[in-house]
Protein backbone atom coordinates (compact mmCIF):
# COMPACT_ATOMS: atom_id res chain seq x y z
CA UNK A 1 -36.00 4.57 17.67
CA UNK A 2 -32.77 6.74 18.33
CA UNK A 3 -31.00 7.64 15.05
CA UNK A 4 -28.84 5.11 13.31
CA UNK A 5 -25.22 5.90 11.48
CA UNK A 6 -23.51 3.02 10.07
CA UNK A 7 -20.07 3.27 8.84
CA UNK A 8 -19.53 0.63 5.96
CA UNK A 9 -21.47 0.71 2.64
CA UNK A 10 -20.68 -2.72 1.39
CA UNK A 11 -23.55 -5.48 1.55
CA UNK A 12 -23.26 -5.71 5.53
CA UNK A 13 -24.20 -2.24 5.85
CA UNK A 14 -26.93 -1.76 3.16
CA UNK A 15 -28.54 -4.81 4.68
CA UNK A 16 -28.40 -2.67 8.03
CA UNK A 17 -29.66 0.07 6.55
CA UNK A 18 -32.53 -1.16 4.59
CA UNK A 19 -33.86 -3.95 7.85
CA UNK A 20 -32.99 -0.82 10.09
CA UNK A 21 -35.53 1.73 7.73
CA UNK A 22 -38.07 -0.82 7.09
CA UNK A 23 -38.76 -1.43 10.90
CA UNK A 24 -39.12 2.00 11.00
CA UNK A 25 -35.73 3.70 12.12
CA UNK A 26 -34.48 6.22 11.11
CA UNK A 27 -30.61 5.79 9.63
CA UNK A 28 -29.48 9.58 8.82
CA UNK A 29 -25.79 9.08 7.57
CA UNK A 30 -23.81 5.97 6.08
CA UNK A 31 -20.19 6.71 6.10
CA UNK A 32 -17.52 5.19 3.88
CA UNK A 33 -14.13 6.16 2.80
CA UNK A 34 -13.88 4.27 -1.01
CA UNK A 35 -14.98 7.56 -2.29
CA UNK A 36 -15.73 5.55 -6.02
CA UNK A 37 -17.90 3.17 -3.79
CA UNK A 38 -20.18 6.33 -2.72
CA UNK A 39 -20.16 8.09 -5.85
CA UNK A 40 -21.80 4.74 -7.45
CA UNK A 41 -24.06 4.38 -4.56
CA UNK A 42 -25.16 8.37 -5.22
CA UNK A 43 -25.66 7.90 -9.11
CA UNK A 44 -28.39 4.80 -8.02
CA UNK A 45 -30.07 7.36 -6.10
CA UNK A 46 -32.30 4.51 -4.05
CA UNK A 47 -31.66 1.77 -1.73
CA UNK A 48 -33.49 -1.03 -3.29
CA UNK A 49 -33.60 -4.61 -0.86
CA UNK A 50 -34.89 -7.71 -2.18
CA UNK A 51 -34.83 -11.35 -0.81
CA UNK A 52 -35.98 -12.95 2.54
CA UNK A 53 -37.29 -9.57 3.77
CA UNK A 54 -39.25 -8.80 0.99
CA UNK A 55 -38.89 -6.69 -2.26
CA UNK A 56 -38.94 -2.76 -1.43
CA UNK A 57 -37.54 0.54 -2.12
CA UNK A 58 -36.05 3.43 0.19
CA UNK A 59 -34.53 6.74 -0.10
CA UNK A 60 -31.01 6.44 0.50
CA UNK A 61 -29.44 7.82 4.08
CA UNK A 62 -27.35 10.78 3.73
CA UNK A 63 -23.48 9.58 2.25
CA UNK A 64 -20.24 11.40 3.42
CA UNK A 65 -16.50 9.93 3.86
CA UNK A 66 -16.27 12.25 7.33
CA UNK A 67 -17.30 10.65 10.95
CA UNK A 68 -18.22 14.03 11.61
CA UNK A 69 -21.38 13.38 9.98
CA UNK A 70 -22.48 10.87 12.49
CA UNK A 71 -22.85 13.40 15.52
CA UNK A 72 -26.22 12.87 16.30
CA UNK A 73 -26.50 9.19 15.63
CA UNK A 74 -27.15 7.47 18.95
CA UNK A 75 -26.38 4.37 17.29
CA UNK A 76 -23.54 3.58 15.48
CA UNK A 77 -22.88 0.32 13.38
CA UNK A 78 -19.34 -0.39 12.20
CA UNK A 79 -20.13 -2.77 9.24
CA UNK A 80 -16.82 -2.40 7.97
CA UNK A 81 -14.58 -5.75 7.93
CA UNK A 82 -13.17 -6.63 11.76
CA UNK A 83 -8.94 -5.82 10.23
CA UNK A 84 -10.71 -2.33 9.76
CA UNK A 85 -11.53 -2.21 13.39
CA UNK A 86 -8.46 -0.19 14.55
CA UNK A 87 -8.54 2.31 11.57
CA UNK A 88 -12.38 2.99 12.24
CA UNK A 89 -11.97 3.40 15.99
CA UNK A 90 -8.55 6.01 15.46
CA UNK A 91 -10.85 8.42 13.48
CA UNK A 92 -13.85 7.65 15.20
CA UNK A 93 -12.19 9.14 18.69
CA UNK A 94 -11.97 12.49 17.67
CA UNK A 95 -15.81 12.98 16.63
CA UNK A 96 -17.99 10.65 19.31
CA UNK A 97 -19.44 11.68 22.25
CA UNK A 98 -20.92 10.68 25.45
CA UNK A 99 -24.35 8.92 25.19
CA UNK A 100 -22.97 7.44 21.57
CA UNK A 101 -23.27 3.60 21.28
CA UNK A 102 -20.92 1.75 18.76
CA UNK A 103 -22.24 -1.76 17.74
CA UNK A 104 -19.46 -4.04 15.45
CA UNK A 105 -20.95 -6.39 13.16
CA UNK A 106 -18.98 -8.71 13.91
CA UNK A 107 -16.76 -8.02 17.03
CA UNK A 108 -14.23 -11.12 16.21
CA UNK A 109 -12.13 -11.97 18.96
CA UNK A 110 -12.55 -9.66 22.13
CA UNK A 111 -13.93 -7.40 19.50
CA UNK A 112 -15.50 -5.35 21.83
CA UNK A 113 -12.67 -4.54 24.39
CA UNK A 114 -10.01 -4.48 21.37
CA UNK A 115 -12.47 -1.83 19.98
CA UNK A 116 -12.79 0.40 22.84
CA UNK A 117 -9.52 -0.16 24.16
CA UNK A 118 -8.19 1.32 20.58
CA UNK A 119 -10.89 4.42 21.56
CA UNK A 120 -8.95 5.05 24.48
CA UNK A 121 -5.37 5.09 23.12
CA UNK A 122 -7.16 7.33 20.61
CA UNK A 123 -7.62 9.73 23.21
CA UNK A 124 -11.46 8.92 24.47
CA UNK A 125 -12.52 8.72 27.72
CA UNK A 126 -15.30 6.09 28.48
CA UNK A 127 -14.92 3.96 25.46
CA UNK A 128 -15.80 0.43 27.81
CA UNK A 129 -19.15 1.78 28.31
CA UNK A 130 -20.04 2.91 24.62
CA UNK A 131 -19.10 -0.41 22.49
CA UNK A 132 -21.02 -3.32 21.89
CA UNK A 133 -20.52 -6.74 19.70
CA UNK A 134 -22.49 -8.77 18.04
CA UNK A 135 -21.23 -12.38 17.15
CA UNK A 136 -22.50 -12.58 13.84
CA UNK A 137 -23.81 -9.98 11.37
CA UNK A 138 -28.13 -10.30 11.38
CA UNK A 139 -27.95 -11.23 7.67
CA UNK A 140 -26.99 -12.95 5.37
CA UNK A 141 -26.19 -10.54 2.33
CA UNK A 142 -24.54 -9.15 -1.09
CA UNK A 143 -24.88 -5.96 -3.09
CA UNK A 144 -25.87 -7.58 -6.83
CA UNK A 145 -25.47 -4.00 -7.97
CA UNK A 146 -25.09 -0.33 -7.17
CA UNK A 147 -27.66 0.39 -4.61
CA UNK A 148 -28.84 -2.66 -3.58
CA UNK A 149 -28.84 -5.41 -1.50
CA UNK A 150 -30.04 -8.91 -1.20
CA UNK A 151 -31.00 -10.16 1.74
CA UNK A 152 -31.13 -13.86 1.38
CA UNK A 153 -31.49 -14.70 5.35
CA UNK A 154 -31.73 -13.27 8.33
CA UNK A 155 -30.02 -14.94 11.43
CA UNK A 156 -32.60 -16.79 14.41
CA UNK A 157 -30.19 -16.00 17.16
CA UNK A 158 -27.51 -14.31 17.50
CA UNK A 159 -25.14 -12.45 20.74
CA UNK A 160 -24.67 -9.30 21.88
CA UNK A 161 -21.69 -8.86 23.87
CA UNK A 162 -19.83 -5.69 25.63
CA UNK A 163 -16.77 -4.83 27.99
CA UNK A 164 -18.91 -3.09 30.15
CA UNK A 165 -22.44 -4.18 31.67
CA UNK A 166 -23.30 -0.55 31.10
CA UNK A 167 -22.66 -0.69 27.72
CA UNK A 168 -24.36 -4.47 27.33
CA UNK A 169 -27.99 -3.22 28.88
CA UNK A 170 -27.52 -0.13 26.57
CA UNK A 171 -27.00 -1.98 23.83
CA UNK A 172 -29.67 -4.83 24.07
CA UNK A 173 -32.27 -2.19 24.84
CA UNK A 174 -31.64 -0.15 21.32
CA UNK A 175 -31.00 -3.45 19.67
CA UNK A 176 -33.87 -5.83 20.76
CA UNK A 177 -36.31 -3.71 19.33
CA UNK A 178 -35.79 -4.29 15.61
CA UNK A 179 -33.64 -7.84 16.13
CA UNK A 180 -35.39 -9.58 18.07
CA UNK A 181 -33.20 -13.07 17.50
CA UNK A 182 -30.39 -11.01 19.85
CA UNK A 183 -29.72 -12.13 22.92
CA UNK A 184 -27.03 -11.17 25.93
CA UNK A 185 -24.17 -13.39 26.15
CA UNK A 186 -23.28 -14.47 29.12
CA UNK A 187 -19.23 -14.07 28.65
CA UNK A 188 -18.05 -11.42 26.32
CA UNK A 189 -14.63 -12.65 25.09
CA UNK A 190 -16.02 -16.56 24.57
CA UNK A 191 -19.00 -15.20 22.87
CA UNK A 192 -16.34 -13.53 20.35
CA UNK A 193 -14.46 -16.38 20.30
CA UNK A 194 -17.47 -18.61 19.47
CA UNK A 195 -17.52 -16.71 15.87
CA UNK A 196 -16.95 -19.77 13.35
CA UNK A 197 -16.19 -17.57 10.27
CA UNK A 198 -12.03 -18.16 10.64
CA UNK A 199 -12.62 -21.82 10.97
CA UNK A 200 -15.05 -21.96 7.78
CA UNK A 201 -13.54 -19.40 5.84
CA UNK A 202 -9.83 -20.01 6.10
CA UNK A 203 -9.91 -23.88 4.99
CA UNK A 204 -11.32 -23.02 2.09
CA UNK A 205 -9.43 -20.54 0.89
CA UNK A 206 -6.39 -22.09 1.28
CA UNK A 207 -7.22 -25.84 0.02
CA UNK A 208 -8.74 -23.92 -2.91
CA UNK A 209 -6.11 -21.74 -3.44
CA UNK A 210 -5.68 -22.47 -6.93
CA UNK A 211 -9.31 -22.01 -7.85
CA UNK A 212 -9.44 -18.68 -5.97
CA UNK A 213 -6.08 -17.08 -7.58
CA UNK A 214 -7.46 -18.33 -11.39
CA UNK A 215 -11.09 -16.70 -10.54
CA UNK A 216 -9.10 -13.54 -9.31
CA UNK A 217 -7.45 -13.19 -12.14
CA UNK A 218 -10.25 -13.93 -14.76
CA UNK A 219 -8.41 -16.77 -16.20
CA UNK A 220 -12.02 -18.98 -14.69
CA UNK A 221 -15.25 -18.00 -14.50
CA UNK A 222 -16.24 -18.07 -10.80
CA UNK A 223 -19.12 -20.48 -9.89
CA UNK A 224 -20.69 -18.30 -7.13
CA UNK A 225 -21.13 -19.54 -3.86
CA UNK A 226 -23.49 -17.60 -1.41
CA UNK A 227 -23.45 -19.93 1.57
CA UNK A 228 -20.23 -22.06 2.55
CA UNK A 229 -22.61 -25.74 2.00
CA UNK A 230 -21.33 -25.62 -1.64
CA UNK A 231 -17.56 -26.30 -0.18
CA UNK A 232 -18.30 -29.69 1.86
CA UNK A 233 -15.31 -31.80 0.64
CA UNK A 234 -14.11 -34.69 3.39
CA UNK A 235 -10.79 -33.49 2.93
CA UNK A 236 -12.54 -29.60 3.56
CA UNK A 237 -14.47 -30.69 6.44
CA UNK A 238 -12.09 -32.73 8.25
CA UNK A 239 -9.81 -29.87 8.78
CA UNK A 240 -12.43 -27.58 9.54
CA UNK A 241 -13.68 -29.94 11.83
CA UNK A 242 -9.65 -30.23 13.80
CA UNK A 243 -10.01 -26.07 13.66
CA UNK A 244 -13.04 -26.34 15.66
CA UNK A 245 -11.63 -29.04 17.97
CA UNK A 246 -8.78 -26.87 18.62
CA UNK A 247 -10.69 -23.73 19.26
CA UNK A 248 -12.83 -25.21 21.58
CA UNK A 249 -9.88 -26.52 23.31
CA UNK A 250 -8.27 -23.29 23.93
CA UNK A 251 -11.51 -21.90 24.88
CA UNK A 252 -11.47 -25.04 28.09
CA UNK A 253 -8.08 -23.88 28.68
CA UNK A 254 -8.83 -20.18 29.35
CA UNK A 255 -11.73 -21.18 31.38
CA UNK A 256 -14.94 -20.65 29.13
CA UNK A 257 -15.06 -24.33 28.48
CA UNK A 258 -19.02 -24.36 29.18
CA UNK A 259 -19.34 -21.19 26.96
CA UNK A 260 -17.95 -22.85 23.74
CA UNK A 261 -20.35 -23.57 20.79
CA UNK A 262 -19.20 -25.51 18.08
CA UNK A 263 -19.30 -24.76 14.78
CA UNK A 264 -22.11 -26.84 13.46
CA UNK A 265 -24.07 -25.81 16.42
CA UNK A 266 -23.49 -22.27 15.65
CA UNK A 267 -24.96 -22.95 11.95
CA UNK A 268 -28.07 -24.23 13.84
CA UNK A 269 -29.10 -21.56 15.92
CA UNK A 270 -28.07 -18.87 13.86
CA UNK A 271 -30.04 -20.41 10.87
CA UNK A 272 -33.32 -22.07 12.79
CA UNK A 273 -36.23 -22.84 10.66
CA UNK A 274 -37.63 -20.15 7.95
CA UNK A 275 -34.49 -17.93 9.12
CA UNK A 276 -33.25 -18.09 5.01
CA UNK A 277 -33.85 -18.65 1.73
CA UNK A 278 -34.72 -22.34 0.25
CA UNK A 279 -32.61 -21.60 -2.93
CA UNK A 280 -30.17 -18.87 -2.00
CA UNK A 281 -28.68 -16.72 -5.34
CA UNK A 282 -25.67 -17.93 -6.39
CA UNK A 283 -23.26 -15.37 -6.40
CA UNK A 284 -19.41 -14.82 -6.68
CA UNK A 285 -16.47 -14.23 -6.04
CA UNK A 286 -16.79 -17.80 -4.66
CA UNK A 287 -13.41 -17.03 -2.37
CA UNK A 288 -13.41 -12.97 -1.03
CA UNK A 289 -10.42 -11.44 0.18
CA UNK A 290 -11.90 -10.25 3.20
CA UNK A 291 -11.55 -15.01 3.80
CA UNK A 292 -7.99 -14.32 4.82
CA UNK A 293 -7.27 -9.98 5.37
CA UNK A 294 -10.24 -10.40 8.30
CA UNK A 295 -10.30 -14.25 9.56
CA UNK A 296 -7.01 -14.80 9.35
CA UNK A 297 -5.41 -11.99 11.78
CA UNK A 298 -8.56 -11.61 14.06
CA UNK A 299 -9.49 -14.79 14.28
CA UNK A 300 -7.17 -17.87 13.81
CA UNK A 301 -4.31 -16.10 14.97
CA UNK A 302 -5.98 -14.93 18.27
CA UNK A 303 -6.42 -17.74 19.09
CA UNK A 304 -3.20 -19.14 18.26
CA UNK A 305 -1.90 -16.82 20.55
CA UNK A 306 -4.25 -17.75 23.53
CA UNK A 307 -3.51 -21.27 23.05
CA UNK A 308 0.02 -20.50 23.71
CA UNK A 309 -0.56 -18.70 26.49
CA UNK A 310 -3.05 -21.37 27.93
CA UNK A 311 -0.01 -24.07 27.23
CA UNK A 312 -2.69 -25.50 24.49
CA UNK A 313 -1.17 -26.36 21.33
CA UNK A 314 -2.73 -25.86 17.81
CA UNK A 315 -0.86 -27.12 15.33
CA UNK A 316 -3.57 -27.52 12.39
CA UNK A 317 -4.34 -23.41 13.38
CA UNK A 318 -0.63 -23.08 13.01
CA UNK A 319 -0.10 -24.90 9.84
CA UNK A 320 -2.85 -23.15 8.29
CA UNK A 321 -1.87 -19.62 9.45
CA UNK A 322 1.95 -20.73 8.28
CA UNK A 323 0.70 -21.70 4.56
CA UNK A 324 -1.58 -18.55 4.21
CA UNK A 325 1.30 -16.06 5.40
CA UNK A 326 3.19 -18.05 2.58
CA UNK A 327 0.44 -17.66 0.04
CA UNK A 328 -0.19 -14.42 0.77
CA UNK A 329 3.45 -12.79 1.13
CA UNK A 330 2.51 -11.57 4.64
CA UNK A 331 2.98 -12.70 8.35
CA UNK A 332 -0.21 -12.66 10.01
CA UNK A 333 0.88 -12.88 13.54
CA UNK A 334 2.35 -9.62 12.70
CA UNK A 335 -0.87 -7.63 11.77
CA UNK A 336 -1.61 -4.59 14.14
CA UNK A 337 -5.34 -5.57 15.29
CA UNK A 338 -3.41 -8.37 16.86
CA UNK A 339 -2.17 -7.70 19.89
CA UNK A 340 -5.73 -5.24 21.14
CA UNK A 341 -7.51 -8.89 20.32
CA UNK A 342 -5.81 -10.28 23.09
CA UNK A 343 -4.91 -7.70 25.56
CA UNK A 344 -5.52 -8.74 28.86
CA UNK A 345 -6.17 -12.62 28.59
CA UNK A 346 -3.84 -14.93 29.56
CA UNK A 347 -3.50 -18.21 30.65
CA UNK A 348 -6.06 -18.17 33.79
CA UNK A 349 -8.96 -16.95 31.66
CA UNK A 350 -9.94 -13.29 31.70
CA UNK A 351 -8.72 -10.71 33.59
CA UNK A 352 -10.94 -8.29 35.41
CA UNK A 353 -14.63 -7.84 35.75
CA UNK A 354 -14.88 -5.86 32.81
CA UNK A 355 -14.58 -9.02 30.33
CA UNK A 356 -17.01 -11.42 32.37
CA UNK A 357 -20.25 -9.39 31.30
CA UNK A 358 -22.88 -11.51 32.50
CA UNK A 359 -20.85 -14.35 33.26
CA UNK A 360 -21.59 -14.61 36.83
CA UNK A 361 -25.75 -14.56 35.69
């Protein structure tokens, strides 16, 4: 296997890391720049994984808070969170090369082009062919404590997606090998779009708001929550289910109409039979900030925007995004990773070639 960088050393990436080295790869460097973050994970000394996978112990990859270190990783996983997208790909220019691939777990919406596109302005050439997305991370996963992880499932099917066939063959060739569950999507930006995290993530954070703000402050205990089953209110559900209704209805009006999964059929094939845990960990914080600083700017307002531009209204997604810019002190629809997530679509679906991978298959 060709050797494997990942930038990101939260739970996302040691789960990487540790799947990646058990099947055998070889992951060299792990790059992150919360310098306390790496100084912990150097003091453990190991990478320990328990949970679906098994119980096991491996050296840990090489730790630096430079990209430099990643030259001769031919695979590149950006497990950071998707609002860190732009940041990672502006220092990330200066250091990658030709024959590099760059696989975001997860893309969010038209991860992939938004990614390379920010490669370009960055000042590389060729970033279309040398970025893939996947639509959801492989695992399911948490760091209980310096230098480890627990992995409590690991996803039955999942996409990989690219703006660039190129870059899609390239990417399911490295990939297959170790995750077998991946498969090629057959349009890139609906595939993204397809990602149910805002629609899950987002209710619950704000119809919970109180809960969340008294848990981040220490004036509760937090319950734990591993998997979002534990937050299946009516009241929850119904508006998660109008989210859905309304994604899927933008998705129609741009033209991917027979692309769109919905979010309970998402659950299902990403978590088919023996794919997790029977009794998952609990684990906390029950609501994480990365609910609204990553799902609400590259998800619900994406789409927000592309319903507007498709003449689609979606006023629950509005309302929502509205009450959590309030909540939070901060207008969404003005977050920079906004406007690279929806370069180039408009109202008659998606422009060019280079966002229909596979769609004509």
């Amino acid at each position: 296997m060709t050797p494997v960088g990942i930038i990101g050393c939260g739970s996302t990436g040691l789960a990487l890391a540790a799947h990646v080295t058990q099947q055998g790869g070889a992951v060299r460097n792990m790059v992150d720049q919360n310098h306390h973050l790496l100084d912990r994970l150097r003091r453990s000394g190991t990478l320990t994984m328990s949970g679906h996978l098994g119980d096991a112990v491996f050296a840990l990859p090489e730790l630096s808070d430079g990209y430099d270190s990643l030259e001769e990783c031919g695979l590149i996983f950006i497990a950071t969170t998707a609002d860190r997208h732009l940041a990672v790909a502006q220092s990330l220019a200066s250091v990658l090369h030709e024959g590099q691939l760059c696989v975001l777990a997860t893309g969010y919406a038209n991860g992939a082009s938004a990614f390379a596109g920010a490669l370009t302005a960055a000042g590389f050439t060729g970033g279309e062919d040398c970025v893939v997305a996947m639509n959801t991370t492989p695992h399911l996963s948490y760091a209980p404590g310096d230098g480890s992880v627990h992995i409590s499932a690991v996803k039955s099917w999942l996409e990989v997606s690219a703006a660039s066939e190129l870059a899609a063959t390239k990417g399911m060739s490295l990939l297959t090998p170790w995750l077998p569950a991946a498969t090629l999507a057959r349009h890139q930006v609906a595939s993204s779009l397809n990602n149910p995290n805002p629609v899950a993530h987002v209710p619950a954070t704000v119809l919970n708001a109180v809960i969340a703000s008294q848990e981040a402050h220490g004036l509760i205990p937090h319950q734990g929550a591993f998997h979002l089953g534990d937050f299946g209110a009516p009241a929850l559900e119904a508006l998660r289910n109008v989210l859905d209704a309304e994604r899927l209805a933008v998705m129609r009006a741009l033209g991917m109409g027979r692309h769109g999964v919905s979010r309970n059929d998402f659950s299902s094939r990403a978590y088919g039979p023996s794919s997790r845990e029977m009794l998952p960990p609990r684990v906390g914080p029950t609501f994480q900030r990365r609910f609204v600083t990553e799902d609400v700017p590259c998800g619900l307002v994406p789409l927000e925007v592309l319903g507007q531009r498709a003449g689609t209204p979606t006023p629950a997604m509005t309302a929502v995004i509205s009450l959590i810019s309030m909540l939070e002190g901060q207008d969404f629809r003005e977050h920079p990773a906004v406007p690279g997530r929806v370069a180039g679509l408009g109202p008659n679906g998606i422009a060019g070639l280079r966002q229909r991978v596979g769609a004509q298959k």
